[in-house]
PDB file of N, CA and C in Angstrom:
ATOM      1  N   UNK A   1       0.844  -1.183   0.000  1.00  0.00           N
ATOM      2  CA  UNK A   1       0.000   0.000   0.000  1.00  0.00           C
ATOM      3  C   UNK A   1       0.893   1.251   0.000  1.00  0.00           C
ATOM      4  N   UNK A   2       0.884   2.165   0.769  1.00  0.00           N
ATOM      5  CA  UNK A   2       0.943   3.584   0.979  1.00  0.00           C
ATOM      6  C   UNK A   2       2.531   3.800   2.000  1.00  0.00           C
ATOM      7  N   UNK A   3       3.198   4.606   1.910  1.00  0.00           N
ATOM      8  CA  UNK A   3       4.111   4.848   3.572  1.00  0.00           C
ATOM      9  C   UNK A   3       3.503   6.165   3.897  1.00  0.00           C
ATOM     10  N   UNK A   4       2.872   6.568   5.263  1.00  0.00           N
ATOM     11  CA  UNK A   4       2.652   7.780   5.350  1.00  0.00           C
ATOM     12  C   UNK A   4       3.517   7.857   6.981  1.00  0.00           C
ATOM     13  N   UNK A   5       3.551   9.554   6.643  1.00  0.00           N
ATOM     14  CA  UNK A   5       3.970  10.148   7.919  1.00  0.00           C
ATOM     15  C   UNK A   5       3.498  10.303   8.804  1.00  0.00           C
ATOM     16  N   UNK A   6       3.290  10.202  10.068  1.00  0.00           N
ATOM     17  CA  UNK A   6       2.334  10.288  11.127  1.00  0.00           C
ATOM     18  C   UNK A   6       3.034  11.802  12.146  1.00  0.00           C
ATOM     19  N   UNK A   7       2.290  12.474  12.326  1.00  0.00           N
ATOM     20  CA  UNK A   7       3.159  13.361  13.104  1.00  0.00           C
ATOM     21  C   UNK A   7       1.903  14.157  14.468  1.00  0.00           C
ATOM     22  N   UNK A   8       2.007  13.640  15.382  1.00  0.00           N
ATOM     23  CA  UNK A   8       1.578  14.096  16.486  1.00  0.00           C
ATOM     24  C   UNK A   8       2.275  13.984  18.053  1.00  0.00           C
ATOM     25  N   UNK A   9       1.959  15.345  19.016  1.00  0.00           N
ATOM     26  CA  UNK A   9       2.959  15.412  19.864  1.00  0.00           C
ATOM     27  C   UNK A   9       2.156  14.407  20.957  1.00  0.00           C
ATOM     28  N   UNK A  10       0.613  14.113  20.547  1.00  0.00           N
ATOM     29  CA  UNK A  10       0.165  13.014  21.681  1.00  0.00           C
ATOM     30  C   UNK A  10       0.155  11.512  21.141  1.00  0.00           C
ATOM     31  N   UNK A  11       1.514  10.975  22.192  1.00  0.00           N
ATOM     32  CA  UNK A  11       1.856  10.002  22.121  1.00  0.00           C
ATOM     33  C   UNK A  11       1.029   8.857  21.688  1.00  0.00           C
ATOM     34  N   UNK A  12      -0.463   8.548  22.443  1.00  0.00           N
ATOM     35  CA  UNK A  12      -1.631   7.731  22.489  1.00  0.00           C
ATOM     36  C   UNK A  12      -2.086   7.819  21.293  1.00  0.00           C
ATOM     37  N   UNK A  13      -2.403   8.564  20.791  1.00  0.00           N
ATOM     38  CA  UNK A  13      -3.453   9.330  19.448  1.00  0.00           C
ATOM     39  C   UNK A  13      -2.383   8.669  18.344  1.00  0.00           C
ATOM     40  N   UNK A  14      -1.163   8.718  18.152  1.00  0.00           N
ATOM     41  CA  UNK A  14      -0.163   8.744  17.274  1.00  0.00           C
ATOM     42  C   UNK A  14       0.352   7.065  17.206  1.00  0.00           C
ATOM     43  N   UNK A  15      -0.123   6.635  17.985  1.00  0.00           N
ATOM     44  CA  UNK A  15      -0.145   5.127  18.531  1.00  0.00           C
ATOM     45  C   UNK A  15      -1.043   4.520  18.079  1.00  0.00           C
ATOM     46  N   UNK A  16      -2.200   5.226  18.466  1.00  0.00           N
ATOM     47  CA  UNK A  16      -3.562   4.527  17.328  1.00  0.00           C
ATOM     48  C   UNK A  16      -3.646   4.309  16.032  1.00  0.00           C
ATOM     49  N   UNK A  17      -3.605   5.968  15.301  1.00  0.00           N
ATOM     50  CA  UNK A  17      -2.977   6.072  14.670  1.00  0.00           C
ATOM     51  C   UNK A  17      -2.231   5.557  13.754  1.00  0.00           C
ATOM     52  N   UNK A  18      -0.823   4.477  13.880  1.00  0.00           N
ATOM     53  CA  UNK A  18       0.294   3.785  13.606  1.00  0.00           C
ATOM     54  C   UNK A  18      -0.450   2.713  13.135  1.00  0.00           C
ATOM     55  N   UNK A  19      -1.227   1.803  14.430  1.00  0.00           N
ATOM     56  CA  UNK A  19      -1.678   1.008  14.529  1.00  0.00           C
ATOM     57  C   UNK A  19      -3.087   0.540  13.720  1.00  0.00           C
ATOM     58  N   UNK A  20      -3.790   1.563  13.819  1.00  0.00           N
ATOM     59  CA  UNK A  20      -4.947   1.743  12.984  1.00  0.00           C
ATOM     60  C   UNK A  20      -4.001   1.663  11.332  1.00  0.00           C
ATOM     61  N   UNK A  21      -3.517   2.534  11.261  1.00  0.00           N
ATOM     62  CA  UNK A  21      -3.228   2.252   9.667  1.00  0.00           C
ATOM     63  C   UNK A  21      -2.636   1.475   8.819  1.00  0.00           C
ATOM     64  N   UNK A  22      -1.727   1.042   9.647  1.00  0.00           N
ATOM     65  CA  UNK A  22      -0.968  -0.560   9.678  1.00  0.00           C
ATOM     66  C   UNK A  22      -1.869  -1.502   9.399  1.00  0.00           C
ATOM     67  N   UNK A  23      -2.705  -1.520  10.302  1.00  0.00           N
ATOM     68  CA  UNK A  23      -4.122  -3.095  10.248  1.00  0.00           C
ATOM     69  C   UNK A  23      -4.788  -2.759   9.259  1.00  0.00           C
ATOM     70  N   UNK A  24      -4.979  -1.567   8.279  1.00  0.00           N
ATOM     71  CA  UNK A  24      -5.081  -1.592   6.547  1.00  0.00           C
ATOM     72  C   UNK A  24      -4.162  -1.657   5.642  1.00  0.00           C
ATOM     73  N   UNK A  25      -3.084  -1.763   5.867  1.00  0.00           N
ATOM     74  CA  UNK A  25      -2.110  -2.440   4.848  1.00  0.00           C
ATOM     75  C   UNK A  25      -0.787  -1.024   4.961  1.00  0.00           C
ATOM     76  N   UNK A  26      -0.483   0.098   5.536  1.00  0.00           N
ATOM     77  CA  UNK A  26      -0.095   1.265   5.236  1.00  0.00           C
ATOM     78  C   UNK A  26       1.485   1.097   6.016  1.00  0.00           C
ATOM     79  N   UNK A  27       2.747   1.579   5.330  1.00  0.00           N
ATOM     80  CA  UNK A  27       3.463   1.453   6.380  1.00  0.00           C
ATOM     81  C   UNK A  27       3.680   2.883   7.006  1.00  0.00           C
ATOM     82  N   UNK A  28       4.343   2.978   8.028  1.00  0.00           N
ATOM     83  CA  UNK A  28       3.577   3.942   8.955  1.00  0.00           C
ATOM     84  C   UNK A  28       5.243   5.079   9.462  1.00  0.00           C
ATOM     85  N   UNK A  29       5.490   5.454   9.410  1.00  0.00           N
ATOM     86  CA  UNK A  29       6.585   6.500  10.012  1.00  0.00           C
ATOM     87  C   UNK A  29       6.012   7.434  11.268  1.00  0.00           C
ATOM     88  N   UNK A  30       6.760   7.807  12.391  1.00  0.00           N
ATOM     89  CA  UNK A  30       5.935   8.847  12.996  1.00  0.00           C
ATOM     90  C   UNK A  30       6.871   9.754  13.630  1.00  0.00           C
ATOM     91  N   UNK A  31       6.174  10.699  14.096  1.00  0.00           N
ATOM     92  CA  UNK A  31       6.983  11.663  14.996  1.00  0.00           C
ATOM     93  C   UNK A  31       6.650  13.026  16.004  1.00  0.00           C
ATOM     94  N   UNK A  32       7.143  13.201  16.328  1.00  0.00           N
ATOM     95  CA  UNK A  32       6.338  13.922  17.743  1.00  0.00           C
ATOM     96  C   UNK A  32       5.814  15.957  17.340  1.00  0.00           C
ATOM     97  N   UNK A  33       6.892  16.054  16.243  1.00  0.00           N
ATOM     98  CA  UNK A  33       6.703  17.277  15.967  1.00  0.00           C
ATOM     99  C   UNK A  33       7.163  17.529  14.269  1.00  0.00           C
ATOM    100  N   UNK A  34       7.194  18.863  13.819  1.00  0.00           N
ATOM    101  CA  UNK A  34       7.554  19.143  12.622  1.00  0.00           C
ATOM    102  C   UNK A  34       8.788  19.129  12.502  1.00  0.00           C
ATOM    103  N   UNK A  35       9.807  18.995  13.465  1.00  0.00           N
ATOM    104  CA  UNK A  35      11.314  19.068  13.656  1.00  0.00           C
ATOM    105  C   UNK A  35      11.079  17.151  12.858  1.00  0.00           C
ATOM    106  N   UNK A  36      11.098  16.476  13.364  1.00  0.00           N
ATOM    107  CA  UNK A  36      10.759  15.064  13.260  1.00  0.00           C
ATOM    108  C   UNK A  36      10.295  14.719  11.810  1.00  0.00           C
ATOM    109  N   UNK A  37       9.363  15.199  11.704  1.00  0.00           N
ATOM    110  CA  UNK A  37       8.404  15.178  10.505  1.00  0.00           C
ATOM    111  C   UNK A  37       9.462  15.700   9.332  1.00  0.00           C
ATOM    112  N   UNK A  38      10.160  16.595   9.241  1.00  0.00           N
ATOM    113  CA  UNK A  38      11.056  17.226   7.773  1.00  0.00           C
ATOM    114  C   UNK A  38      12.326  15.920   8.049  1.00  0.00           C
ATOM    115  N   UNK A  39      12.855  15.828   9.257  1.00  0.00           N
ATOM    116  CA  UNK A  39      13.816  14.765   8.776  1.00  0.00           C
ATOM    117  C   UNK A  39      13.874  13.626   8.560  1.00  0.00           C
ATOM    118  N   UNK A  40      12.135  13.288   8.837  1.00  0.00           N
ATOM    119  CA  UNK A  40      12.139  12.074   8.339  1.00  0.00           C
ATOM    120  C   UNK A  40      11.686  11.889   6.962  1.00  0.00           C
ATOM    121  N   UNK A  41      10.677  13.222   6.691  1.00  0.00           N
ATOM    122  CA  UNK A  41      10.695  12.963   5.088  1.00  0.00           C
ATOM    123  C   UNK A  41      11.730  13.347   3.917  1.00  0.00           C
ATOM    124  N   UNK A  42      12.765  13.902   4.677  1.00  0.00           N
ATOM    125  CA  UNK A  42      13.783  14.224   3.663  1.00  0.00           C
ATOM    126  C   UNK A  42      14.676  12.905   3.563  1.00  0.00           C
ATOM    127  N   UNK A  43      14.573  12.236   4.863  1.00  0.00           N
ATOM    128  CA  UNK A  43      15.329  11.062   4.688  1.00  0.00           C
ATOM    129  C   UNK A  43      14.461   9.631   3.688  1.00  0.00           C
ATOM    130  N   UNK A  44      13.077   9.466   4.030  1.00  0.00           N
ATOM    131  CA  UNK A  44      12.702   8.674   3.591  1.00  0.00           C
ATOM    132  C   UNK A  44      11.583   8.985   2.619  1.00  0.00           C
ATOM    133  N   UNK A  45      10.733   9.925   2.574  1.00  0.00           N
ATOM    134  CA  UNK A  45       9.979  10.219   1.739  1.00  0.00           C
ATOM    135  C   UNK A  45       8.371   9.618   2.532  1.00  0.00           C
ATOM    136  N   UNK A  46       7.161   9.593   1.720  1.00  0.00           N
ATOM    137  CA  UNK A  46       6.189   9.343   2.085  1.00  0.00           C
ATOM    138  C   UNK A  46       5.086   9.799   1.324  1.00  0.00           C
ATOM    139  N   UNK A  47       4.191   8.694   0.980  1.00  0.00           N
ATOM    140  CA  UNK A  47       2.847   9.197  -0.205  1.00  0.00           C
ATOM    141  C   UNK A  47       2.221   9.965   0.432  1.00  0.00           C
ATOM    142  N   UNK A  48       2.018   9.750   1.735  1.00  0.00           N
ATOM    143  CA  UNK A  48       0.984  10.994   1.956  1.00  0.00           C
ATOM    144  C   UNK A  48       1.933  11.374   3.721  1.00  0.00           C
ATOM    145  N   UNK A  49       1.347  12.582   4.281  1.00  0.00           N
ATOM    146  CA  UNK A  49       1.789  13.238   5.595  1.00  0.00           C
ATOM    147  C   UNK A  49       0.256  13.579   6.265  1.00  0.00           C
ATOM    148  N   UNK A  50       0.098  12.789   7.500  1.00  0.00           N
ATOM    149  CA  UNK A  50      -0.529  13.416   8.645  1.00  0.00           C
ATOM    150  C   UNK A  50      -0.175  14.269   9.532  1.00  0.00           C
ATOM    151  N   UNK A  51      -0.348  15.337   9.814  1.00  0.00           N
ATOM    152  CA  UNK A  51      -0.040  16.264  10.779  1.00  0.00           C
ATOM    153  C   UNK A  51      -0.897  16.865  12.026  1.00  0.00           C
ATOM    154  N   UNK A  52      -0.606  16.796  13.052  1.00  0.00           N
ATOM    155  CA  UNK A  52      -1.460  17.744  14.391  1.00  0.00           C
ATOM    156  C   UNK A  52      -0.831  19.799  13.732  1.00  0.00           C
ATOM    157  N   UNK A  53      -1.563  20.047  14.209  1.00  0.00           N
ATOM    158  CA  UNK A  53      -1.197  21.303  13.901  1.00  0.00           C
ATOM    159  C   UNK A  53      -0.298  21.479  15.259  1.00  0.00           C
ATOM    160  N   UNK A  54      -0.677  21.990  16.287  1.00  0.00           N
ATOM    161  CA  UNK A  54      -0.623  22.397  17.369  1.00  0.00           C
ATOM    162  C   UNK A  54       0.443  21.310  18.066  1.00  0.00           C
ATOM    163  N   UNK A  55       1.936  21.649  17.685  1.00  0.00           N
ATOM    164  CA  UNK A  55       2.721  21.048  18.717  1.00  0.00           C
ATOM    165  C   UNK A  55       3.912  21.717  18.579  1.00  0.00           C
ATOM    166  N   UNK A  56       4.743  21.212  20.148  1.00  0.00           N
ATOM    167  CA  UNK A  56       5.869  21.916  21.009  1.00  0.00           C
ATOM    168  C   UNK A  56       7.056  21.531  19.389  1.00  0.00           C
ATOM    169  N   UNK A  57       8.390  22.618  19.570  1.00  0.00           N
ATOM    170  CA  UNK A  57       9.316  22.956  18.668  1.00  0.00           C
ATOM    171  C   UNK A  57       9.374  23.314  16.900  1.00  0.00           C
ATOM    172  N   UNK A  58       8.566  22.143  16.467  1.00  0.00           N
ATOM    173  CA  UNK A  58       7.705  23.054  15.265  1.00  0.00           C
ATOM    174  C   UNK A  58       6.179  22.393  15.068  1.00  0.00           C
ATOM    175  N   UNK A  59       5.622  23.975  14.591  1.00  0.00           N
ATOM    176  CA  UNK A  59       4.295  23.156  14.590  1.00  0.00           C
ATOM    177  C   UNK A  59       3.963  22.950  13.184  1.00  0.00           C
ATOM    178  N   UNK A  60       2.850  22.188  13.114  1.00  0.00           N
ATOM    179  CA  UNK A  60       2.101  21.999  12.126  1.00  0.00           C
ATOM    180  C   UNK A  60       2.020  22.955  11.309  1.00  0.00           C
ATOM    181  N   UNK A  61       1.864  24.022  11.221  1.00  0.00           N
ATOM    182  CA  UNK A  61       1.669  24.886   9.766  1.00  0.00           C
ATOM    183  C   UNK A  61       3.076  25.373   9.637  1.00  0.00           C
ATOM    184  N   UNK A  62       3.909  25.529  10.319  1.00  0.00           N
ATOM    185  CA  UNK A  62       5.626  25.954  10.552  1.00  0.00           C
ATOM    186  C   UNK A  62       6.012  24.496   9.227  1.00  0.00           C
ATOM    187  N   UNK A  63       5.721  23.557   9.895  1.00  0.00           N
ATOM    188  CA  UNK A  63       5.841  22.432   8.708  1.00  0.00           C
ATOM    189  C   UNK A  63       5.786  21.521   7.770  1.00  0.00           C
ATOM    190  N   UNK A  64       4.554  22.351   7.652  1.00  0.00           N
ATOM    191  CA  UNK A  64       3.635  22.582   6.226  1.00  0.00           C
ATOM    192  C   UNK A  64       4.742  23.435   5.540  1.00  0.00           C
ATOM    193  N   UNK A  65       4.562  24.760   6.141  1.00  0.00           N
ATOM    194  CA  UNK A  65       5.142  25.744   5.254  1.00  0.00           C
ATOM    195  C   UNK A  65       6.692  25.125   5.037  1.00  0.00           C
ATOM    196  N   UNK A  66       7.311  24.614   5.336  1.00  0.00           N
ATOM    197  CA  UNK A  66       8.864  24.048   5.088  1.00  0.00           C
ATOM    198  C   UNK A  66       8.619  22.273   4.402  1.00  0.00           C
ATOM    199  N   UNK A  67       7.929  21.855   4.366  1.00  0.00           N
ATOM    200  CA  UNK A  67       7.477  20.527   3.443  1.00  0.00           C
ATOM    201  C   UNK A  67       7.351  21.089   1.862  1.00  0.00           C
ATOM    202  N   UNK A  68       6.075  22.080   2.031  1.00  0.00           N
ATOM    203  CA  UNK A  68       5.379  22.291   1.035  1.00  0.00           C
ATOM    204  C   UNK A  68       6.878  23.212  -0.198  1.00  0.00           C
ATOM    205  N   UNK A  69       7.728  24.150   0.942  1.00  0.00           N
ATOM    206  CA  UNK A  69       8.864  24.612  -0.129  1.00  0.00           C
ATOM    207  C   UNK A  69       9.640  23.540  -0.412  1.00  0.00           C
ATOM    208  N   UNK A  70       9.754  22.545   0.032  1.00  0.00           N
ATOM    209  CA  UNK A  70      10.422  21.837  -0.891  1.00  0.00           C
ATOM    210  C   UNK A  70      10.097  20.829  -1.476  1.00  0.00           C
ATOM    211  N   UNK A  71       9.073  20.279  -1.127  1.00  0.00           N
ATOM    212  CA  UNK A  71       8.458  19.339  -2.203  1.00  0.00           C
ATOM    213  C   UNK A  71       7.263  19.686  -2.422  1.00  0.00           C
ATOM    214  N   UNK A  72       7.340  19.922  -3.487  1.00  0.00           N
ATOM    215  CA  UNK A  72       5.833  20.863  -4.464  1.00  0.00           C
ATOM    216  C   UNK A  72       4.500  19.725  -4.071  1.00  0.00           C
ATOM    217  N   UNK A  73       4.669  18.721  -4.503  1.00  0.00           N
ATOM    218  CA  UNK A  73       3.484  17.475  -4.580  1.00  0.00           C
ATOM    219  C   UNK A  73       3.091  17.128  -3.403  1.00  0.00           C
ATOM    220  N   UNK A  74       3.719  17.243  -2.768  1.00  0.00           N
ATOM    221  CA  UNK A  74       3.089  16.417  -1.099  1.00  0.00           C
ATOM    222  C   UNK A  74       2.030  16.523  -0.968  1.00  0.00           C
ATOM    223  N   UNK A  75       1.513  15.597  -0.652  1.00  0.00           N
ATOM    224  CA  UNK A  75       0.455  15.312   0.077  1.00  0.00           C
ATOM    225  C   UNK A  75      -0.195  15.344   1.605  1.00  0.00           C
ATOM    226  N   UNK A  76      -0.601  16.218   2.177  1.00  0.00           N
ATOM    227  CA  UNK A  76      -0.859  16.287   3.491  1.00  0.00           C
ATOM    228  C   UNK A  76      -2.409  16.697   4.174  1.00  0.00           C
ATOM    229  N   UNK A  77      -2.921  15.385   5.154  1.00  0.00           N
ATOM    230  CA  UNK A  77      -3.754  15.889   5.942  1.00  0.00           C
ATOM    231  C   UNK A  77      -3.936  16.658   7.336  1.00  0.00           C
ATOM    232  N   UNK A  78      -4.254  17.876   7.517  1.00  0.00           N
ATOM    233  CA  UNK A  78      -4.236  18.181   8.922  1.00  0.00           C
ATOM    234  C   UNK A  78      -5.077  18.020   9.849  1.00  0.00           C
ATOM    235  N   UNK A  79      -4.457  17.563  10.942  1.00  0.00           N
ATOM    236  CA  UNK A  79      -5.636  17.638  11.821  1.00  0.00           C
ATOM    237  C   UNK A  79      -5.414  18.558  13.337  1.00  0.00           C
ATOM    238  N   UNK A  80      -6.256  18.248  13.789  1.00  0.00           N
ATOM    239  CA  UNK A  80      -6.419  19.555  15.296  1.00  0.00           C
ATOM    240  C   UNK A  80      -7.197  18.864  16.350  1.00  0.00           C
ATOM    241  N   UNK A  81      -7.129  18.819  17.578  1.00  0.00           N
ATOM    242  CA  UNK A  81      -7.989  19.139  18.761  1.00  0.00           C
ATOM    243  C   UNK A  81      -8.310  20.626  18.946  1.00  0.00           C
ATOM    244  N   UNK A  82      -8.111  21.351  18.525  1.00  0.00           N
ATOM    245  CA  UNK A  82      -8.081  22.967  19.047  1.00  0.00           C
ATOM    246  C   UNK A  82      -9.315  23.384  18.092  1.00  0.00           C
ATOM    247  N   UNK A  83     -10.146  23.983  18.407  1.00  0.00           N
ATOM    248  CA  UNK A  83     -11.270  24.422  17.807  1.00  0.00           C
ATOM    249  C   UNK A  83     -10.892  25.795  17.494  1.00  0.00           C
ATOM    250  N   UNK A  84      -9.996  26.371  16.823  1.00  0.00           N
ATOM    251  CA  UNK A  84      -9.798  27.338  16.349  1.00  0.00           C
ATOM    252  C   UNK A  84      -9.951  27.524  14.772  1.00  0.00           C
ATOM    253  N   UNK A  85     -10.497  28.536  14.260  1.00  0.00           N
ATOM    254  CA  UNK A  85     -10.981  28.498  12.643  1.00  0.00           C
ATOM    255  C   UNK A  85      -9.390  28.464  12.244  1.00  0.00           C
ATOM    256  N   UNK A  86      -8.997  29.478  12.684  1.00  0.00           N
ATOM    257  CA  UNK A  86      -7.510  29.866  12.154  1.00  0.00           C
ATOM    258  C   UNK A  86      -6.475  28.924  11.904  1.00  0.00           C
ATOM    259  N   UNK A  87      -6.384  27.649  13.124  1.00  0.00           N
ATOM    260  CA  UNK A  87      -5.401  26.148  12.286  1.00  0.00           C
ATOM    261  C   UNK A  87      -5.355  25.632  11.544  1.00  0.00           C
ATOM    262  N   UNK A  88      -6.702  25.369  10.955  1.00  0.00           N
ATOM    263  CA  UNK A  88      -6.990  24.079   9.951  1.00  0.00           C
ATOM    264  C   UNK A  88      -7.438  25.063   9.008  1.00  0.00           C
ATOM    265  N   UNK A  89      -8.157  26.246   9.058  1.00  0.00           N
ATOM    266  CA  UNK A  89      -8.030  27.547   7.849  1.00  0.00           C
ATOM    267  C   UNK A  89      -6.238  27.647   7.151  1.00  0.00           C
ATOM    268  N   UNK A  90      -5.987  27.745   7.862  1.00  0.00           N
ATOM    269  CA  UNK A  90      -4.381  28.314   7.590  1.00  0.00           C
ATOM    270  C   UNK A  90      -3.366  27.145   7.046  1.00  0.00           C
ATOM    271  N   UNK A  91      -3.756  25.825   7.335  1.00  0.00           N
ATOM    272  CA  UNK A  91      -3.309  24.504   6.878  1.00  0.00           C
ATOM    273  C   UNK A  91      -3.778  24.259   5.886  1.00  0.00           C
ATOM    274  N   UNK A  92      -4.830  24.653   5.420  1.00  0.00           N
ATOM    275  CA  UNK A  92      -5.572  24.316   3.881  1.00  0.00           C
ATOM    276  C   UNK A  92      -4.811  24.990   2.860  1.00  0.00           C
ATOM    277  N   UNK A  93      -4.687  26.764   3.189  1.00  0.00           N
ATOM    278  CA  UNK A  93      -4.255  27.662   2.618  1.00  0.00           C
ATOM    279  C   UNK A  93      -2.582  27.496   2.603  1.00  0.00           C
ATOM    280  N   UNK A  94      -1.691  26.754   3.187  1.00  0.00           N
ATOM    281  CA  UNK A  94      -0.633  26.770   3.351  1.00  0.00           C
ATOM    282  C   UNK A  94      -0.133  25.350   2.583  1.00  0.00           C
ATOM    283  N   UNK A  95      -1.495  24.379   2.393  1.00  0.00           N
ATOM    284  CA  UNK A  95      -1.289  23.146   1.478  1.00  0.00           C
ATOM    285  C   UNK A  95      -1.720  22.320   1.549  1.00  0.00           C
ATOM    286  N   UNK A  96      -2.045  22.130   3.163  1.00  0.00           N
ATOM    287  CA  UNK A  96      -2.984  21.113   3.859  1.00  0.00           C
ATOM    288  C   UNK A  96      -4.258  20.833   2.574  1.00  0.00           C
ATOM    289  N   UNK A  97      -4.386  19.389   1.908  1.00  0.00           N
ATOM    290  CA  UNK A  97      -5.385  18.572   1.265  1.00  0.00           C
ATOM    291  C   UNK A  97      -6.821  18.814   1.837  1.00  0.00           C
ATOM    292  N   UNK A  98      -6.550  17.905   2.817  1.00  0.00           N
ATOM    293  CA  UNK A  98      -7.805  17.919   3.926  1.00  0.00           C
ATOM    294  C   UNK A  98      -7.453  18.524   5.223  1.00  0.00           C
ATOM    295  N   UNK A  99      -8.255  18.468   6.118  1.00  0.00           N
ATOM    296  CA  UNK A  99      -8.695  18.502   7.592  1.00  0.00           C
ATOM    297  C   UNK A  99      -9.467  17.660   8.262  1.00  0.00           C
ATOM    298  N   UNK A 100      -9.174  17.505   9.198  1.00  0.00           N
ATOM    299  CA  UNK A 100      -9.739  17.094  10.343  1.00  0.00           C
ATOM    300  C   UNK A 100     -10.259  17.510  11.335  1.00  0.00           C
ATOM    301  N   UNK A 101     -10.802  17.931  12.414  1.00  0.00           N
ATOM    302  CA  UNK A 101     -11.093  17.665  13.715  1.00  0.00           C
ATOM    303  C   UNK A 101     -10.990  16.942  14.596  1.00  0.00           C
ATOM    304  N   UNK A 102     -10.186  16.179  15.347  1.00  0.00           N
ATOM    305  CA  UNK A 102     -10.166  15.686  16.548  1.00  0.00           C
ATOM    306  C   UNK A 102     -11.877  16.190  17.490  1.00  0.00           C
ATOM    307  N   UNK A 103     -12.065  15.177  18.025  1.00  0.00           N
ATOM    308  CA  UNK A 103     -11.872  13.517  17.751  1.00  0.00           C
ATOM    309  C   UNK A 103     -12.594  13.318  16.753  1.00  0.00           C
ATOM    310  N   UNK A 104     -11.826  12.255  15.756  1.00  0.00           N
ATOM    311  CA  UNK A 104     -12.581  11.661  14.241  1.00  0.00           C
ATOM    312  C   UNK A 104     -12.565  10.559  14.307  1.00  0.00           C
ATOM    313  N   UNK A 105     -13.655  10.142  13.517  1.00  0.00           N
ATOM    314  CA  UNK A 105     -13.426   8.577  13.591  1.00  0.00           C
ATOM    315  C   UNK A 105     -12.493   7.748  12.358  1.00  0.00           C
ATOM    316  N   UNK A 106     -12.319   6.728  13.105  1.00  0.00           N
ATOM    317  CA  UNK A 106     -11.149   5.872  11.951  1.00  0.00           C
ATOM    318  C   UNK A 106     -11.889   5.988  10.373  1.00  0.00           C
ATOM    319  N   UNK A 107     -13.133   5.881  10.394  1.00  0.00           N
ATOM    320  CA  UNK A 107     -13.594   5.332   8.892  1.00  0.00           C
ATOM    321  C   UNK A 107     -13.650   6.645   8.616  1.00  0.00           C
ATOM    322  N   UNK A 108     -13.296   7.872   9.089  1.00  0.00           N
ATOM    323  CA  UNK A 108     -13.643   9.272   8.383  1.00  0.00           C
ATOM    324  C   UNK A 108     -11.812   9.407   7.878  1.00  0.00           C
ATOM    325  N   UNK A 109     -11.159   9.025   9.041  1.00  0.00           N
ATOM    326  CA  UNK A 109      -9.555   8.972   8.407  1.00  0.00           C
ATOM    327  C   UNK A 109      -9.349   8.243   7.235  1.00  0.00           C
ATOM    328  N   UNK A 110      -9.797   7.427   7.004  1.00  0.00           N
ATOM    329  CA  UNK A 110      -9.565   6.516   6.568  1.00  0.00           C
ATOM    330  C   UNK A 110     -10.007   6.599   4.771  1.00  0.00           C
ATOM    331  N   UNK A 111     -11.518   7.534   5.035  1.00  0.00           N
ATOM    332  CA  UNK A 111     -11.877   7.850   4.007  1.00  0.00           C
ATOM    333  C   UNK A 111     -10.931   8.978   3.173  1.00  0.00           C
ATOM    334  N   UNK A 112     -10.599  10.120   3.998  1.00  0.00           N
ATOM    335  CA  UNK A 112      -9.868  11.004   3.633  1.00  0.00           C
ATOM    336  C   UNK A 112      -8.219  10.432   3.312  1.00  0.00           C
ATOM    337  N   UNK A 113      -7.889   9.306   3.760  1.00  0.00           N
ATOM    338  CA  UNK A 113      -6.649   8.364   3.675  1.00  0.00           C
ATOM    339  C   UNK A 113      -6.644   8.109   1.806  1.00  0.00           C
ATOM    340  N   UNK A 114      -7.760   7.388   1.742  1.00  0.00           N
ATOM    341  CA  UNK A 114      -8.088   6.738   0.573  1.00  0.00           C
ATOM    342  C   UNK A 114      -8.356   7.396  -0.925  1.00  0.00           C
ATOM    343  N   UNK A 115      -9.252   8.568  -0.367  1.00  0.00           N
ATOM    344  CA  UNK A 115      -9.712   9.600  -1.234  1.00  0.00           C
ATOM    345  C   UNK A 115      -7.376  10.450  -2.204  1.00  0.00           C
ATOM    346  N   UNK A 116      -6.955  10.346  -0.572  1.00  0.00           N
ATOM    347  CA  UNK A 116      -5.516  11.221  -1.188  1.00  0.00           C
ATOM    348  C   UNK A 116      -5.085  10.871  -1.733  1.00  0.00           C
ATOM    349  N   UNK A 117      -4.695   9.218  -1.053  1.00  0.00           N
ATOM    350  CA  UNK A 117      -3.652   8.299  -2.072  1.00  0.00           C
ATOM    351  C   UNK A 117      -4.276   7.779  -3.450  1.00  0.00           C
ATOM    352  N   UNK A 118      -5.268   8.108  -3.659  1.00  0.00           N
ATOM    353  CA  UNK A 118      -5.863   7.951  -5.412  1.00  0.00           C
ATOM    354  C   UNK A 118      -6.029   8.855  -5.857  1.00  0.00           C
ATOM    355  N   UNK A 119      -6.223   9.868  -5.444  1.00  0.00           N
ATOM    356  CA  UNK A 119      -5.969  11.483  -6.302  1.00  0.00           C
ATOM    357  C   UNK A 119      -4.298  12.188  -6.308  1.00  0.00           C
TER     358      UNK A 119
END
């Protein structure tokens, strides 16, 4: 199937996550922040990138905006616990595919999973 990036600073969620996408066929990379997230895709690459917006050293739209300059195509979904218009507004506009909301359910990830890696 797919390698995607997993990038959230809550450990549990990012665990599910792994695990959840794995038990559909996906192999799975992860990491706690956007510091994490650029060196692992510069090292290994990845069809698609999950991201939390909202985390400690870089965040989510910090690395968006440093993904997206250097690799034009990426693919990335964002997601949030934070009910702010302005995260997942600003992640769309910065490159972010989709969005999310926390808490989502697997078959809504999953849909938006499916929908990326075939478009």
């Amino acid at each position: 199937m797919a390698t995607i990036l997993v990038l959230d600073d809550e450990t549990p969620l990012r665990t599910l996550l792994r695990r959840y996408l794995e038990s559909i066929g996906h192999t799975i990379m992860d990491g706690a922040n956007g510091r994490d997230g650029l060196a692992l895709y510069r090292q290994h690459g990845a069809d698609l990138v999950i991201t939390d917006i909202y985390m400690p050293e870089m965040s989510g739209l910090d690395f968006i905006i440093e993904l997206t300059r250097e690799f034009l195509n990426v693919k990335v979904i964002a997601i949030s616990g934070v009910r702010s218009e302005q995260g997942l507004d600003h992640a769309k506009l910065l490159g972010a595919r989709q969005t999310l909301w926390k808490p989502f359910t697997m078959e809504s990830l999953r849909q938006a999973v499916d929908y990326e890696l075939a478009h």
